[in-house]
C-alpha atoms as a PDB file:
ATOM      1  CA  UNK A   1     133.650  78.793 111.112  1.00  0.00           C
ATOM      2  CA  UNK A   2     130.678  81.072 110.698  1.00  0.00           C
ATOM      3  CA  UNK A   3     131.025  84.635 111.934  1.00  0.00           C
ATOM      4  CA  UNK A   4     128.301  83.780 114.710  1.00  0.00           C
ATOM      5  CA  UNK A   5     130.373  80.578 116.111  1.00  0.00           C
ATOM      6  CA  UNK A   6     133.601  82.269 116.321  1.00  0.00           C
ATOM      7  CA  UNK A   7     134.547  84.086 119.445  1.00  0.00           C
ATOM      8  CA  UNK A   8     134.806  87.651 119.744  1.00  0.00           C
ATOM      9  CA  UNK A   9     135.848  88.367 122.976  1.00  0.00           C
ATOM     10  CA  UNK A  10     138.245  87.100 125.286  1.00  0.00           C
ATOM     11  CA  UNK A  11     138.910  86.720 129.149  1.00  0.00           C
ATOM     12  CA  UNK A  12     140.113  89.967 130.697  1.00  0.00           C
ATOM     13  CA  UNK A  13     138.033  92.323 127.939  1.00  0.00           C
ATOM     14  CA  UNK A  14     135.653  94.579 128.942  1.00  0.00           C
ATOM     15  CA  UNK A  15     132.325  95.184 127.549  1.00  0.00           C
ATOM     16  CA  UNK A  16     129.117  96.656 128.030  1.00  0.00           C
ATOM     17  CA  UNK A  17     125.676  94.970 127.507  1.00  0.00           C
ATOM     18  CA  UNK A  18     123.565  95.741 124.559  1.00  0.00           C
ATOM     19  CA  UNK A  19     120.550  97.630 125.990  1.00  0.00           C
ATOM     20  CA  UNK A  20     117.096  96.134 125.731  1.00  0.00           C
ATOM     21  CA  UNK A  21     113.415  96.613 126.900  1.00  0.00           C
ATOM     22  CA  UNK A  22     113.542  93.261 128.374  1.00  0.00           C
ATOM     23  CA  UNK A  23     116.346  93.165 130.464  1.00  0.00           C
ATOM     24  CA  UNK A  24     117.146  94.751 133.743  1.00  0.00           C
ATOM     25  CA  UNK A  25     120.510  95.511 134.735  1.00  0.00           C
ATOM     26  CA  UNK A  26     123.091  97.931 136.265  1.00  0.00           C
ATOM     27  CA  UNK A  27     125.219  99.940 133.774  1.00  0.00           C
ATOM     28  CA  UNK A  28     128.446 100.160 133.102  1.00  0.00           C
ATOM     29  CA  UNK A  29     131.374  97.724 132.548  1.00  0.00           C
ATOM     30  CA  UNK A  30     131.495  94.146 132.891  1.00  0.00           C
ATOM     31  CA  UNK A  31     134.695  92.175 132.275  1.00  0.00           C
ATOM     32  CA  UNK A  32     134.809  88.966 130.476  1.00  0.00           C
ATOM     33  CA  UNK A  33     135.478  86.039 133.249  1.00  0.00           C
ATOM     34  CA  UNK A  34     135.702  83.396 130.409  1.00  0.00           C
ATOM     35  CA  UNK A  35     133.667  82.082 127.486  1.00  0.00           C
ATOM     36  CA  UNK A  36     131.216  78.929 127.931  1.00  0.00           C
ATOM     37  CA  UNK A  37     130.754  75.983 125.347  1.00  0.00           C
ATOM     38  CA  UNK A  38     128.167  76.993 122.847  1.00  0.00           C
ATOM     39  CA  UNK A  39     125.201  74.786 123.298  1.00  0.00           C
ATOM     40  CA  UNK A  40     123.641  72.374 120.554  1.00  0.00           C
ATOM     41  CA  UNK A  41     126.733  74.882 117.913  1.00  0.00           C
ATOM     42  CA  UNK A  42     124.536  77.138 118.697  1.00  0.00           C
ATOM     43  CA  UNK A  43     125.614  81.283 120.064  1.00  0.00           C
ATOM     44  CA  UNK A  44     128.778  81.426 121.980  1.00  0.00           C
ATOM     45  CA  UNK A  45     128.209  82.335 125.580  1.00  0.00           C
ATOM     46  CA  UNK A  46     130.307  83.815 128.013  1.00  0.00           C
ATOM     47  CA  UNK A  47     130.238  84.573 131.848  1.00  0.00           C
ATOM     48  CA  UNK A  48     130.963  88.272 132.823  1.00  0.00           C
ATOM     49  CA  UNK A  49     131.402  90.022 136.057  1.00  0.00           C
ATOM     50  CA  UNK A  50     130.165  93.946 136.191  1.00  0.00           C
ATOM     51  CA  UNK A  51     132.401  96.027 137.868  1.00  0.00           C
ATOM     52  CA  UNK A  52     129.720  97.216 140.483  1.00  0.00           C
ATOM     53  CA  UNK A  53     127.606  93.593 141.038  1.00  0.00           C
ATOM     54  CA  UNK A  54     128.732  91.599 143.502  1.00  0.00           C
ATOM     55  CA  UNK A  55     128.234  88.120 141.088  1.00  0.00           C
ATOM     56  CA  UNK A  56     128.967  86.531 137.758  1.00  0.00           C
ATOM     57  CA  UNK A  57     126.196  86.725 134.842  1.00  0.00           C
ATOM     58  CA  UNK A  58     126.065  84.613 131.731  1.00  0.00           C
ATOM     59  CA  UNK A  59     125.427  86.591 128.565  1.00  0.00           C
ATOM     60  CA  UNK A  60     124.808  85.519 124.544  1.00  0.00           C
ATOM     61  CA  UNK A  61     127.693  86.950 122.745  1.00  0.00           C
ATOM     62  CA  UNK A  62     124.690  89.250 120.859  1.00  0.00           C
ATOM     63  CA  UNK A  63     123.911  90.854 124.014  1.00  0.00           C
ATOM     64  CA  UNK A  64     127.733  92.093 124.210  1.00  0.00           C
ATOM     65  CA  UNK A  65     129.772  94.778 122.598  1.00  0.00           C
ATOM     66  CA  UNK A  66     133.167  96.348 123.017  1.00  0.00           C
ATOM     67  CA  UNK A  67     133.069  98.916 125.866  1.00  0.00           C
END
């Protein structure tokens, strides 16, 4: 399994989003609520919860790192 199919991060990790021009969002942490089936074995996905938004986001494992 190719470095880019295998998971990185698990449920209960916290992380912080990559920053980027094109994306608006609060700082700080977001905790990993729990990875999503990778679409078409494409980049593994994963649904995370910040720790000062009220909701769950989805987020490519590329737009993660280790907080």
């Amino acid at each position: 399994m190719s470095e880019k199919l295998s998971e990185k991060f698990r449920a209960g990790q916290v992380v912080r989003l990559c920053r980027s021009p094109y994306r608006v969002t609060s700082s700080g942490d977001y905790t990993i609520v729990r990875s999503l089936p990778s679409e078409d074995g494409g980049e593994v996905a994963y649904r995370v919860k910040g720790l000062l938004e009220p909701y769950e986001r989805v987020v490519r494992h590329s737009e993660i790192e280790r907080a």
